[in-house]
C-alpha atoms as a PDB file:
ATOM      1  CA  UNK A   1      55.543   9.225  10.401  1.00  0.00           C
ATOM      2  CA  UNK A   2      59.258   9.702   9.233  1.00  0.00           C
ATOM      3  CA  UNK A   3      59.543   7.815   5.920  1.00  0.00           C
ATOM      4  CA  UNK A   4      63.237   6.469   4.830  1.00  0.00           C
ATOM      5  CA  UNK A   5      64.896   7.496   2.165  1.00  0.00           C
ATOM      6  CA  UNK A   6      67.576   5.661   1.517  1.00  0.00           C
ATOM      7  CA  UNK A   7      66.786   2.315   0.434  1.00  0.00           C
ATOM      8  CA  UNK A   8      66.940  -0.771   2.459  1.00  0.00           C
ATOM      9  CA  UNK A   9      69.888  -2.915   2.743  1.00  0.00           C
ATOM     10  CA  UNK A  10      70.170  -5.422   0.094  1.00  0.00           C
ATOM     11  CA  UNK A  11      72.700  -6.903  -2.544  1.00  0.00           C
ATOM     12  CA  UNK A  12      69.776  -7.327  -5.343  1.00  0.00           C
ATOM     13  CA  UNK A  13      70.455  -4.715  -8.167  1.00  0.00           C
ATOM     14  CA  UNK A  14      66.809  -5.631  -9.095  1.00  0.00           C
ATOM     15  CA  UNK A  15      65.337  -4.428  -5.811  1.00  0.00           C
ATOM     16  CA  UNK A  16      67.559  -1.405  -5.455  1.00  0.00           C
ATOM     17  CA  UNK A  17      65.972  -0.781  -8.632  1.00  0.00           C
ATOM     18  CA  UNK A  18      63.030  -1.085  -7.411  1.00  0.00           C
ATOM     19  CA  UNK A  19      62.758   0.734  -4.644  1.00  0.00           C
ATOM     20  CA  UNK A  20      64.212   4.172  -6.965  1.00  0.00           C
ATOM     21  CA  UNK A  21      61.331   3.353  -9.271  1.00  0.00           C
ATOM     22  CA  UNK A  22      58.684   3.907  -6.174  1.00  0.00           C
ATOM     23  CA  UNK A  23      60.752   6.353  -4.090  1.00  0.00           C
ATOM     24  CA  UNK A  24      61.079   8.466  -7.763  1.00  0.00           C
ATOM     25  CA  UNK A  25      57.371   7.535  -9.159  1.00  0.00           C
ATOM     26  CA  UNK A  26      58.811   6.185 -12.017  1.00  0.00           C
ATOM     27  CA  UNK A  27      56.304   4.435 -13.703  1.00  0.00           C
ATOM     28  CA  UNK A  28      57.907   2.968 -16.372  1.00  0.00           C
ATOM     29  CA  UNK A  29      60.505   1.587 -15.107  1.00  0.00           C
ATOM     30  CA  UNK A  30      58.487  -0.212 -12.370  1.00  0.00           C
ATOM     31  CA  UNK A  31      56.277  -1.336 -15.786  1.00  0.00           C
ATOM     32  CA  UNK A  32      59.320  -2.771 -17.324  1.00  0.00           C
ATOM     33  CA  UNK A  33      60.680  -4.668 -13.643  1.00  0.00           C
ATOM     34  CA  UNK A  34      57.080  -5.678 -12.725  1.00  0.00           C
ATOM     35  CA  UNK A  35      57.235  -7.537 -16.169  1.00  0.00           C
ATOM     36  CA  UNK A  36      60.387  -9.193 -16.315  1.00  0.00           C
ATOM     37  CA  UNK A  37      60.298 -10.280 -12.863  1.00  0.00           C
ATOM     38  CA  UNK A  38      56.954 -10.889 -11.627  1.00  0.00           C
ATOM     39  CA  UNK A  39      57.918 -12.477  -8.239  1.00  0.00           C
ATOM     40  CA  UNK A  40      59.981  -9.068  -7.486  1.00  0.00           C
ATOM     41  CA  UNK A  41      57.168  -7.798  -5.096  1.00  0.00           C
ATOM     42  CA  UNK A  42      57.364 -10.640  -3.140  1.00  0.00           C
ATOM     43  CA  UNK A  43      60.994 -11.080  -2.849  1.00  0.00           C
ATOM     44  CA  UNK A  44      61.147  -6.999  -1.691  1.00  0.00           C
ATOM     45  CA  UNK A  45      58.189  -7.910   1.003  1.00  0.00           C
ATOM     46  CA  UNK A  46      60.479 -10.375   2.094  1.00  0.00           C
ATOM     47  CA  UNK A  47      63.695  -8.458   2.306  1.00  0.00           C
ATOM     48  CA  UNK A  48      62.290  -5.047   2.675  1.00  0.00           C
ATOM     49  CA  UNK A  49      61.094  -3.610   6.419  1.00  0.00           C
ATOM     50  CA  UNK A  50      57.286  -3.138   4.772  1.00  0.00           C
ATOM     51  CA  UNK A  51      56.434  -4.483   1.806  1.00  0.00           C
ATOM     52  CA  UNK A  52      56.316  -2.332  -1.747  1.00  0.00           C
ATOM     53  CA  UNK A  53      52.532  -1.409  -1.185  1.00  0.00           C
ATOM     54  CA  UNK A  54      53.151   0.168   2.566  1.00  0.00           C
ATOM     55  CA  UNK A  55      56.125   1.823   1.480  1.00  0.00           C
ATOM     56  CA  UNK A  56      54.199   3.201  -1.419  1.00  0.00           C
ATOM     57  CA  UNK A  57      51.869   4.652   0.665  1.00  0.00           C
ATOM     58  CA  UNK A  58      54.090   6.148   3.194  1.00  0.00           C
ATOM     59  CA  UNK A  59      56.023   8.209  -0.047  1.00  0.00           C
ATOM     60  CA  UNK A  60      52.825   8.449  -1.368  1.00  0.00           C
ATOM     61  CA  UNK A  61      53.184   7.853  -4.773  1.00  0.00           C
ATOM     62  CA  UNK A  62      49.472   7.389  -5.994  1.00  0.00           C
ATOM     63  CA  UNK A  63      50.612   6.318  -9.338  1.00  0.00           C
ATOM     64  CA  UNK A  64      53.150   3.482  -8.007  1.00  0.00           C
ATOM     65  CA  UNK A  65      50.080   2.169  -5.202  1.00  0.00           C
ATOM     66  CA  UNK A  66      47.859   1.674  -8.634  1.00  0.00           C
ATOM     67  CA  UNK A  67      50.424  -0.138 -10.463  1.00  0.00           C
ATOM     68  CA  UNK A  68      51.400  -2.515  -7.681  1.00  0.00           C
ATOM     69  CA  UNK A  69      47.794  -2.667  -6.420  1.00  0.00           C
ATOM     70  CA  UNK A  70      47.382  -4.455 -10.338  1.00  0.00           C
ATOM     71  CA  UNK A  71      49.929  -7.330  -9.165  1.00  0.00           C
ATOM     72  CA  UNK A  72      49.568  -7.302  -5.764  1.00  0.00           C
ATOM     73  CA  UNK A  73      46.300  -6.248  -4.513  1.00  0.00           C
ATOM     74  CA  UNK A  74      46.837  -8.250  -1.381  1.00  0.00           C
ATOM     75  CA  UNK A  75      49.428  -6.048  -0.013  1.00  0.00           C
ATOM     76  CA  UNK A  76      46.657  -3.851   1.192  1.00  0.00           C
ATOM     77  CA  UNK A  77      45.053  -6.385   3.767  1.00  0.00           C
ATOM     78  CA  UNK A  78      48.488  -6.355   5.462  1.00  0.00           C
ATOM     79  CA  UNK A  79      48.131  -5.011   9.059  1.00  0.00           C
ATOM     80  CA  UNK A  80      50.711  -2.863  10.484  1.00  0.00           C
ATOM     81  CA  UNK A  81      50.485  -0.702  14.090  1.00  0.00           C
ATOM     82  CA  UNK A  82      48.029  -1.961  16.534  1.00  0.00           C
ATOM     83  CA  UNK A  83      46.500  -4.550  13.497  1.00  0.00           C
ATOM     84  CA  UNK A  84      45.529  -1.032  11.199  1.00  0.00           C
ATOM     85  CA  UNK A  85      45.946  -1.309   7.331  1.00  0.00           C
ATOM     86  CA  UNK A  86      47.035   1.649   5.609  1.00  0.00           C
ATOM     87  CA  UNK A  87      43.320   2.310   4.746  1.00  0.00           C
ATOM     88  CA  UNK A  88      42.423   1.883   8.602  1.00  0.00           C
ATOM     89  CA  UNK A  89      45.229   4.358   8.694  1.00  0.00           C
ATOM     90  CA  UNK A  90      44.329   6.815   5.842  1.00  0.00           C
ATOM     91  CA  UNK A  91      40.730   6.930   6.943  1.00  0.00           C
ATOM     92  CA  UNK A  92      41.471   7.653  10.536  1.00  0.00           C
ATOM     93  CA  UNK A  93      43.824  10.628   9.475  1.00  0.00           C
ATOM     94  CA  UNK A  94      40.446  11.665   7.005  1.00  0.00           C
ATOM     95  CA  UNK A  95      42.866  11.478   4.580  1.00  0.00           C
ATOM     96  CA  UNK A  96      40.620  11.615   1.533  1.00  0.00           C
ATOM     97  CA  UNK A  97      43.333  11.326  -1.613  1.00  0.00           C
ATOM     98  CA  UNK A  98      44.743   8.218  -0.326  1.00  0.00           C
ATOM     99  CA  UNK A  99      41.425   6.664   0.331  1.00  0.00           C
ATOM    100  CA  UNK A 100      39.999   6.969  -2.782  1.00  0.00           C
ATOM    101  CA  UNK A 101      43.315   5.694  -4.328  1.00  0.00           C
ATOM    102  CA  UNK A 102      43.396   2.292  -1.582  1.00  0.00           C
ATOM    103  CA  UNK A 103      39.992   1.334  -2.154  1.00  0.00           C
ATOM    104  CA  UNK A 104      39.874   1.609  -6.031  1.00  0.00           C
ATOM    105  CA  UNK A 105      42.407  -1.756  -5.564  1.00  0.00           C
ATOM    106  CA  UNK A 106      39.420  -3.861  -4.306  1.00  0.00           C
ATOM    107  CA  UNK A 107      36.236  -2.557  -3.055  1.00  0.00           C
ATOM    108  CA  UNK A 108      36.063  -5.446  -0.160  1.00  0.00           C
ATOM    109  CA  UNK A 109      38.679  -3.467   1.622  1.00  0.00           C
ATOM    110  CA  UNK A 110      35.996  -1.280   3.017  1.00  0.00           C
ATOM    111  CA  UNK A 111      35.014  -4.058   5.191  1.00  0.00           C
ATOM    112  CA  UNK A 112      38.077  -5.363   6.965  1.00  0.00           C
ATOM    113  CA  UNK A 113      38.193  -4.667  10.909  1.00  0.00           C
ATOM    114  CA  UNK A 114      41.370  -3.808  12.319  1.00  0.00           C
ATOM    115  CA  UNK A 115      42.451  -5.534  15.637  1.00  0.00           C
ATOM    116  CA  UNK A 116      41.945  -2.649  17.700  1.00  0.00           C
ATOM    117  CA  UNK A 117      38.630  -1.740  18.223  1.00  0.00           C
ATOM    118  CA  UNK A 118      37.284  -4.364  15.521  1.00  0.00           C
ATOM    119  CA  UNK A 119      35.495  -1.288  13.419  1.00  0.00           C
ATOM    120  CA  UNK A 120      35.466  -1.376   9.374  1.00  0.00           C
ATOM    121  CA  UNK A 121      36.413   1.567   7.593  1.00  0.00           C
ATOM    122  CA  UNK A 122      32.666   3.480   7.474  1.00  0.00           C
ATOM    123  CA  UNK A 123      32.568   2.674  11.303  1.00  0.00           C
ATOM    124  CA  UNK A 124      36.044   4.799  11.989  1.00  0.00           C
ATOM    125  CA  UNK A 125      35.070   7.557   9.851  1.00  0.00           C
ATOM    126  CA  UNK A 126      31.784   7.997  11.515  1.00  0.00           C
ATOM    127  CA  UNK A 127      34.293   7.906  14.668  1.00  0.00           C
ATOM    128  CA  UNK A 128      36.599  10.188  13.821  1.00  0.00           C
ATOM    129  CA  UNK A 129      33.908  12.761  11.902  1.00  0.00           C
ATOM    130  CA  UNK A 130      35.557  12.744   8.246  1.00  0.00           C
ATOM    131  CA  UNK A 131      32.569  13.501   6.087  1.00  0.00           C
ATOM    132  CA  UNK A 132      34.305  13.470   2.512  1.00  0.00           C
ATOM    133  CA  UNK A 133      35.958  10.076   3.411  1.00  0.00           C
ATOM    134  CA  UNK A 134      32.653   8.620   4.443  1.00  0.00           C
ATOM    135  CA  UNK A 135      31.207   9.336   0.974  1.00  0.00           C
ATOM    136  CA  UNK A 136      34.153   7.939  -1.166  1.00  0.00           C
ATOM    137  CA  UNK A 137      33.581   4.435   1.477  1.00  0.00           C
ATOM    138  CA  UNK A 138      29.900   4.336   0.945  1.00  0.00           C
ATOM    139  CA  UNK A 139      30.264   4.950  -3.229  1.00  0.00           C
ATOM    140  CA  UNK A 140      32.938   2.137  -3.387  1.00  0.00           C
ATOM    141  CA  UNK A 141      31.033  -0.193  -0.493  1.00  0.00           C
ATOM    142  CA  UNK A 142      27.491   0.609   0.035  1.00  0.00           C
ATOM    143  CA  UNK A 143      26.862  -2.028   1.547  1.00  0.00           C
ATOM    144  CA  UNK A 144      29.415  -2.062   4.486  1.00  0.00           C
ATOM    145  CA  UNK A 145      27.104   0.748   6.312  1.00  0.00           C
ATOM    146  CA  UNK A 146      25.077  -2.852   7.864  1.00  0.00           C
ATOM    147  CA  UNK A 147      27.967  -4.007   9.789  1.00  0.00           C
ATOM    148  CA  UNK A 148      28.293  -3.657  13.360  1.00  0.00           C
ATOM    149  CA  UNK A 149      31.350  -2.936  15.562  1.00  0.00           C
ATOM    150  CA  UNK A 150      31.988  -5.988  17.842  1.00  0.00           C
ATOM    151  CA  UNK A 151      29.563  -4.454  20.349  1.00  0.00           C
ATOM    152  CA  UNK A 152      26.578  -4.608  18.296  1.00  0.00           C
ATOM    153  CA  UNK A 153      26.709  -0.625  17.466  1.00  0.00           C
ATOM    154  CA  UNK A 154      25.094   0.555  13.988  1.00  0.00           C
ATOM    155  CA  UNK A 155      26.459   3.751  12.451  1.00  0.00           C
ATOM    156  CA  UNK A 156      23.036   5.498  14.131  1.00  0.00           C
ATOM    157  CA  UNK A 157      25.044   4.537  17.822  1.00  0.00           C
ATOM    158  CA  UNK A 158      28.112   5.576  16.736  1.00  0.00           C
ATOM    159  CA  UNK A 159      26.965   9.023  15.159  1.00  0.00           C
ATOM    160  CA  UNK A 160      24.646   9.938  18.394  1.00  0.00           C
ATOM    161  CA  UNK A 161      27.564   8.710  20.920  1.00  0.00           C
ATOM    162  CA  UNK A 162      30.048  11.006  19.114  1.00  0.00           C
ATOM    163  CA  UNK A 163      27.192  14.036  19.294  1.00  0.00           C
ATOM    164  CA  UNK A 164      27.894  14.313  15.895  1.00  0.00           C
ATOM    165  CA  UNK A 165      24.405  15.558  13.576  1.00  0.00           C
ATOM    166  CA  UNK A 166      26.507  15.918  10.489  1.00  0.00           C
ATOM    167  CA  UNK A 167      27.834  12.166  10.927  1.00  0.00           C
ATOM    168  CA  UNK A 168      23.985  11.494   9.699  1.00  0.00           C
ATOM    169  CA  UNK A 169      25.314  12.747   6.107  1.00  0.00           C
ATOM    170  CA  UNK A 170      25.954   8.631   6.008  1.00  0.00           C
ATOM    171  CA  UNK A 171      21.728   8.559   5.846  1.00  0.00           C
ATOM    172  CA  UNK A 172      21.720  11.481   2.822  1.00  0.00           C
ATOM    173  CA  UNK A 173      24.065   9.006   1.052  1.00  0.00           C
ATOM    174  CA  UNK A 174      21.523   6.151   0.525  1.00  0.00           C
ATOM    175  CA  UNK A 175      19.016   8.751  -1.723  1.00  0.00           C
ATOM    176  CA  UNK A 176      18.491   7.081  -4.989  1.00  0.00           C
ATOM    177  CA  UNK A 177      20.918   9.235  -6.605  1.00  0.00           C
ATOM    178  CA  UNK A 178      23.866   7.584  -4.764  1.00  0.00           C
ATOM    179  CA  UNK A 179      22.180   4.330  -5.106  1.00  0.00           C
ATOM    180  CA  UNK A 180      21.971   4.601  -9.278  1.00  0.00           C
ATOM    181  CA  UNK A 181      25.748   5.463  -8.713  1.00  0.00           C
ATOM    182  CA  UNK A 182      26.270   2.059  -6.776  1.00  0.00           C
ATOM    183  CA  UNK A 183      24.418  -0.201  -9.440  1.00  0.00           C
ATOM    184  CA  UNK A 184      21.418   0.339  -7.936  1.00  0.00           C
ATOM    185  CA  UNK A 185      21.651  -2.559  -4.937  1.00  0.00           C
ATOM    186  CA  UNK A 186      19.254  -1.589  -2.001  1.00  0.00           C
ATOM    187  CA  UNK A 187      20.328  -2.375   1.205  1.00  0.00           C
ATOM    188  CA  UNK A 188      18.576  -1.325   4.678  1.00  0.00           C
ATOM    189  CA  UNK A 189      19.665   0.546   7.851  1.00  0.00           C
ATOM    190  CA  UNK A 190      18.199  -0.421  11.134  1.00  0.00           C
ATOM    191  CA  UNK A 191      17.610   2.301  13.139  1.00  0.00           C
ATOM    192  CA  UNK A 192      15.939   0.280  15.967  1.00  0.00           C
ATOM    193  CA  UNK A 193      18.777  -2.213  16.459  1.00  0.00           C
ATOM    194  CA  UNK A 194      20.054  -2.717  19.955  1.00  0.00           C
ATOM    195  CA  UNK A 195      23.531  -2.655  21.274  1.00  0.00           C
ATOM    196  CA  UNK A 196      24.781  -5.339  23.016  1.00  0.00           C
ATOM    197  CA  UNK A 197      23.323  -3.709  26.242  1.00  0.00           C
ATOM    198  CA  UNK A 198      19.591  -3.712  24.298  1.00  0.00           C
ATOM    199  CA  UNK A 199      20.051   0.298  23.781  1.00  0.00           C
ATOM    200  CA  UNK A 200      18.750   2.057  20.408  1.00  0.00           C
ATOM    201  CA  UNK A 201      20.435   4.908  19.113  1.00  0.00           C
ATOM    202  CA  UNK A 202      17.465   7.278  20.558  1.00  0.00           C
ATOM    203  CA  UNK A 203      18.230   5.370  23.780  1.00  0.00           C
ATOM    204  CA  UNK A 204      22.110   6.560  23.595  1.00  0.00           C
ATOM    205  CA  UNK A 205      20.248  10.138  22.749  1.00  0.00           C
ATOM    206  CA  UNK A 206      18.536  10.104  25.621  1.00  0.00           C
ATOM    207  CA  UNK A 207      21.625   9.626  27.947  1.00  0.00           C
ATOM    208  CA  UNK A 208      23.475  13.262  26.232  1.00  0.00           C
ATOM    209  CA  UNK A 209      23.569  15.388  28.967  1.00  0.00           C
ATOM    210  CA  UNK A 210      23.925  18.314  27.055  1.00  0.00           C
ATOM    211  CA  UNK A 211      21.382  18.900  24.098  1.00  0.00           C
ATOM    212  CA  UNK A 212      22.998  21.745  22.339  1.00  0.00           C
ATOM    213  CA  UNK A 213      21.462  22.788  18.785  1.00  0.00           C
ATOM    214  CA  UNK A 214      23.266  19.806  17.032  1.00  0.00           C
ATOM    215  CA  UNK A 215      22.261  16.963  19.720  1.00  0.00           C
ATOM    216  CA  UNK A 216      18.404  18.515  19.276  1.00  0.00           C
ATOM    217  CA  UNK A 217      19.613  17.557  15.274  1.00  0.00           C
ATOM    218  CA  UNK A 218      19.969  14.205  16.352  1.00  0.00           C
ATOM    219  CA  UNK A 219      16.836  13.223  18.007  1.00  0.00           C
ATOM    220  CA  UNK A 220      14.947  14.924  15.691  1.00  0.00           C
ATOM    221  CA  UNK A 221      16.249  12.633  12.329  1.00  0.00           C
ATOM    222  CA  UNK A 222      16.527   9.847  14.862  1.00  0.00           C
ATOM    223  CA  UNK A 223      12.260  10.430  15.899  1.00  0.00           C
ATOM    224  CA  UNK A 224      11.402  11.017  12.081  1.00  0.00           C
ATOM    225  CA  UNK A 225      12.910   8.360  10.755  1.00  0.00           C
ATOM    226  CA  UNK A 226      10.456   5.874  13.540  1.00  0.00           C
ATOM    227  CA  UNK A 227      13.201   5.721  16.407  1.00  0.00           C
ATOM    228  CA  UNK A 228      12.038   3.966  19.191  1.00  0.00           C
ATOM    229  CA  UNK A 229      13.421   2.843  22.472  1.00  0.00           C
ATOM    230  CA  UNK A 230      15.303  -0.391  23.365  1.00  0.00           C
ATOM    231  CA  UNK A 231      15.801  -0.243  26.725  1.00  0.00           C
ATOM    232  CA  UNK A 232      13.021   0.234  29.654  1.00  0.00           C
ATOM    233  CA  UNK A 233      14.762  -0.333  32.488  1.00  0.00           C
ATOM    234  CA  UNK A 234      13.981   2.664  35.114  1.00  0.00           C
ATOM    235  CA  UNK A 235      16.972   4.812  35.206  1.00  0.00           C
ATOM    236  CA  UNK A 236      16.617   4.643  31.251  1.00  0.00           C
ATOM    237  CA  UNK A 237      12.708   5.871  31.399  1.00  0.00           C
ATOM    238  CA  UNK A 238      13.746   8.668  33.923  1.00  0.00           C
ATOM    239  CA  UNK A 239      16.119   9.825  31.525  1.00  0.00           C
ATOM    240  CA  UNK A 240      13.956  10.078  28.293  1.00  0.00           C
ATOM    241  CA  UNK A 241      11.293  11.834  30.673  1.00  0.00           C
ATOM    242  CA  UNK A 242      13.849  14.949  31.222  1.00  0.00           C
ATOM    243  CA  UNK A 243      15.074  14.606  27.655  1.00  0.00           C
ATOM    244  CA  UNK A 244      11.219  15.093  26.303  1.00  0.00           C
ATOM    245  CA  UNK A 245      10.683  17.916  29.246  1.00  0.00           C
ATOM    246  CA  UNK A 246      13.679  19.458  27.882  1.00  0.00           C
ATOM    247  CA  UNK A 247      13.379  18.761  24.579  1.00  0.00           C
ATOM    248  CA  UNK A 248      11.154  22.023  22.698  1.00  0.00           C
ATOM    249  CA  UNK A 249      10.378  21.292  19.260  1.00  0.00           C
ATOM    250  CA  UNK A 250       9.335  25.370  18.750  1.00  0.00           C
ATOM    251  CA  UNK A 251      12.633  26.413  20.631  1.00  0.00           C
ATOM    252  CA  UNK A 252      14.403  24.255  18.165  1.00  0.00           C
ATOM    253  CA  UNK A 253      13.119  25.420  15.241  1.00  0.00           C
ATOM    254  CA  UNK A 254      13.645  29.137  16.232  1.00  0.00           C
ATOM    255  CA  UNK A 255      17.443  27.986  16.720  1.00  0.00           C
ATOM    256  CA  UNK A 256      17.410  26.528  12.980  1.00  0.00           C
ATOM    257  CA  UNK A 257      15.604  29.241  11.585  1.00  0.00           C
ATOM    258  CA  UNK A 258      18.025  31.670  13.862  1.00  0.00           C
ATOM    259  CA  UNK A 259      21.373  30.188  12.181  1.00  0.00           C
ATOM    260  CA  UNK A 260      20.075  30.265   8.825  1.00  0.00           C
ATOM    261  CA  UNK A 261      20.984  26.425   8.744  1.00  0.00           C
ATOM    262  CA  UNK A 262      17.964  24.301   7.045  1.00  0.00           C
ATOM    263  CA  UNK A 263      16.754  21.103   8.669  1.00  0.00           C
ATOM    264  CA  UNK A 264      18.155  18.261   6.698  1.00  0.00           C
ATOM    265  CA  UNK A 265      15.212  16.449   7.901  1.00  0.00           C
ATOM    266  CA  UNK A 266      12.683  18.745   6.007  1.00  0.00           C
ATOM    267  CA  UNK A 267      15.592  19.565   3.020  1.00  0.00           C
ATOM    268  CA  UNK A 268      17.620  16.493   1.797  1.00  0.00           C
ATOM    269  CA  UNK A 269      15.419  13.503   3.750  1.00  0.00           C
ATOM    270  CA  UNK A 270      12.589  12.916   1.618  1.00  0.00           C
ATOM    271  CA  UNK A 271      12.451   8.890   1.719  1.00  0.00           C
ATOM    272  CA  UNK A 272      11.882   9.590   5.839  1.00  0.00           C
ATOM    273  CA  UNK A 273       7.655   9.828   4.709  1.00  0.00           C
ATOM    274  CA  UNK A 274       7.109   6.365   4.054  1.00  0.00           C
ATOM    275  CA  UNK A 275       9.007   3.891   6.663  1.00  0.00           C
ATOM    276  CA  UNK A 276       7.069   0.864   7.256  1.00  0.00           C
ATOM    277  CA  UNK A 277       7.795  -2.045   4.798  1.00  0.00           C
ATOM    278  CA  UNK A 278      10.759  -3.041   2.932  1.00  0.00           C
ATOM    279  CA  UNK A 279      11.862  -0.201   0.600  1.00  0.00           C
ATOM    280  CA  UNK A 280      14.483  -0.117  -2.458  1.00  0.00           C
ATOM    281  CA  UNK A 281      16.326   2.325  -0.040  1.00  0.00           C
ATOM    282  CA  UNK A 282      16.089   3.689   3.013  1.00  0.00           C
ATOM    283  CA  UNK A 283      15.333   3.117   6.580  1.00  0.00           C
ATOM    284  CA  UNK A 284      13.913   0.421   8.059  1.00  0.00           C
ATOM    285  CA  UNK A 285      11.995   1.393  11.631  1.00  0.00           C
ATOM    286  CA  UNK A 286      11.955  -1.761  13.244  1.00  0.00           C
ATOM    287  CA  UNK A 287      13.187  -3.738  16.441  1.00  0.00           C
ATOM    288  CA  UNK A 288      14.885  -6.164  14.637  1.00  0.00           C
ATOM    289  CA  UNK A 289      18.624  -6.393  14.917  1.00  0.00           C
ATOM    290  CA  UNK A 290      20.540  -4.889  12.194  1.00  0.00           C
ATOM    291  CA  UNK A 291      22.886  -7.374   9.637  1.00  0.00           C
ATOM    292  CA  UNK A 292      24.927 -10.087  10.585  1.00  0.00           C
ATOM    293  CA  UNK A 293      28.265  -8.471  11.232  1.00  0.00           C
ATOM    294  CA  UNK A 294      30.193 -11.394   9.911  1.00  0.00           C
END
């Protein structure tokens, strides 16, 4: 995205100041504007293409998006190309820096949908498979791993229709180290919840045509963490039939033990033993749907 550099057309001295304070990261000079003329953010949204926060971002001047993010934290919740934010925007790109610096404005950020495909932040990371962004979301948001994209998906659908065994990294996350880090609030992922078509995630499993060393990943966390199946209809049963005639739980673990690669579900899943009942964190095995996702 080409990013001006000259600054925007105006006959305010005060905004062409301004904008060389963010376009030069000059901290104290924005300090000293920001204080003797509070409205100036709003008068530059006004007369400026984006307003200071976007622009901010686009330069990225991490030091100039905390210090308006103080006045204005607002700025962040507006939408720009096809209804994205510039954290819809950072996260999509897995760009990791910015993230970090756009949600430490205001945690609630995490759970605006954009316009497009109505997904919150976690949900477009899972998406787009950016593992480092998906931990700074979960730290800052813990709780925005219950909602569900406007088709009733959980992060389980998204992570087994993207193939993706390393997208259940969002699962590690919720060990009770993480969860000391988040204040300790417990919170429960459904991995039985059905899509708006009344699929599970080990339905959605069952339908990979190709189960390749990381899809055998999948249904393996998915089955030891109580997956069950949603959908019965025939063409659905037919297909779990050549999944489990295909599916060799000794050929699998000679491919593990082969690559050298330990089973996350044996290594870093501990809190998989015990899944019936209501737990601090964790799983929660069961058919009912997943959190509201208003």
């Amino acid at each position: 995205m080409a990013v001006a550099t000259t600054p925007p057309p105006s006959n305010s001295f005060v905004l062409l100041s301004l904008f060389n304070a963010i376009e030069n990261e000059d901290i104290q000079t924005l300090k000293s504007l920001l204080s003797d003329n509070p409205e100036i953010l709003d008068l530059a949204a006004k007369n400026w293409p984006q307003n200071p926060l976007i622009l901010a971002w686009k330069l990225r001047k991490f030091l100039v998006i905390k210090e308006i993010g103080i006045w204005k934290p607002e700025f962040a919740v507006e939408k720009m190309q096809e209804g994205f934010t510039i954290l819809h925007l950072a996260c999509i790109k897995g760009d990791v820096d910015m993230v970090r610096a756009l949600v430490r404005l205001d945690s609630q950020l995490c759970l605006l949908k954009d316009d497009c495909h109505s997904m919150t932040l976690l949900q477009l990371v899972v998406k787009h498979d950016h593992g480092d962004v998906k931990r700074e979301i979960l730290l800052s948001c813990p709780y925005s791993i219950e909602k569900l994209t406007s088709r009733k998906e959980t992060v389980f659908h998204l992570a087994t229709i993207k193939h993706q065994s390393d997208a259940f990294e969002v699962v590690k996350l919720l060990l009770p180290e993480s969860n000391r880090e988040t204040g300790g609030h417990g919170f429960m992922i459904q991995v039985n919840s059905n899509n708006k078509k009344g699929e599970t995630a080990l339905d959605l499993y069952y339908q990979i045509p190709d189960h390749g060393l990381a899809t055998l990943e999948i249904g393996h966390l998915l089955r030891e963490a109580g997956g069950r199946e949603g959908n019965l209809t025939l063409t659905n049963l037919m297909l779990k039939l050549l999944s489990l005639n295909f599916y060799d739980f000794e050929k699998w673990l000679k491919m593990k033990l082969n690559s050298n690669v330990l089973s996350p579900s044996k290594k870093n899943l501990p809190y998989l033993k015990q899944l019936s009942g209501v737990q601090t964190v964790g799983i929660a095995s069961t058919n009912t749907a997943a959190a509201s996702n208003n």
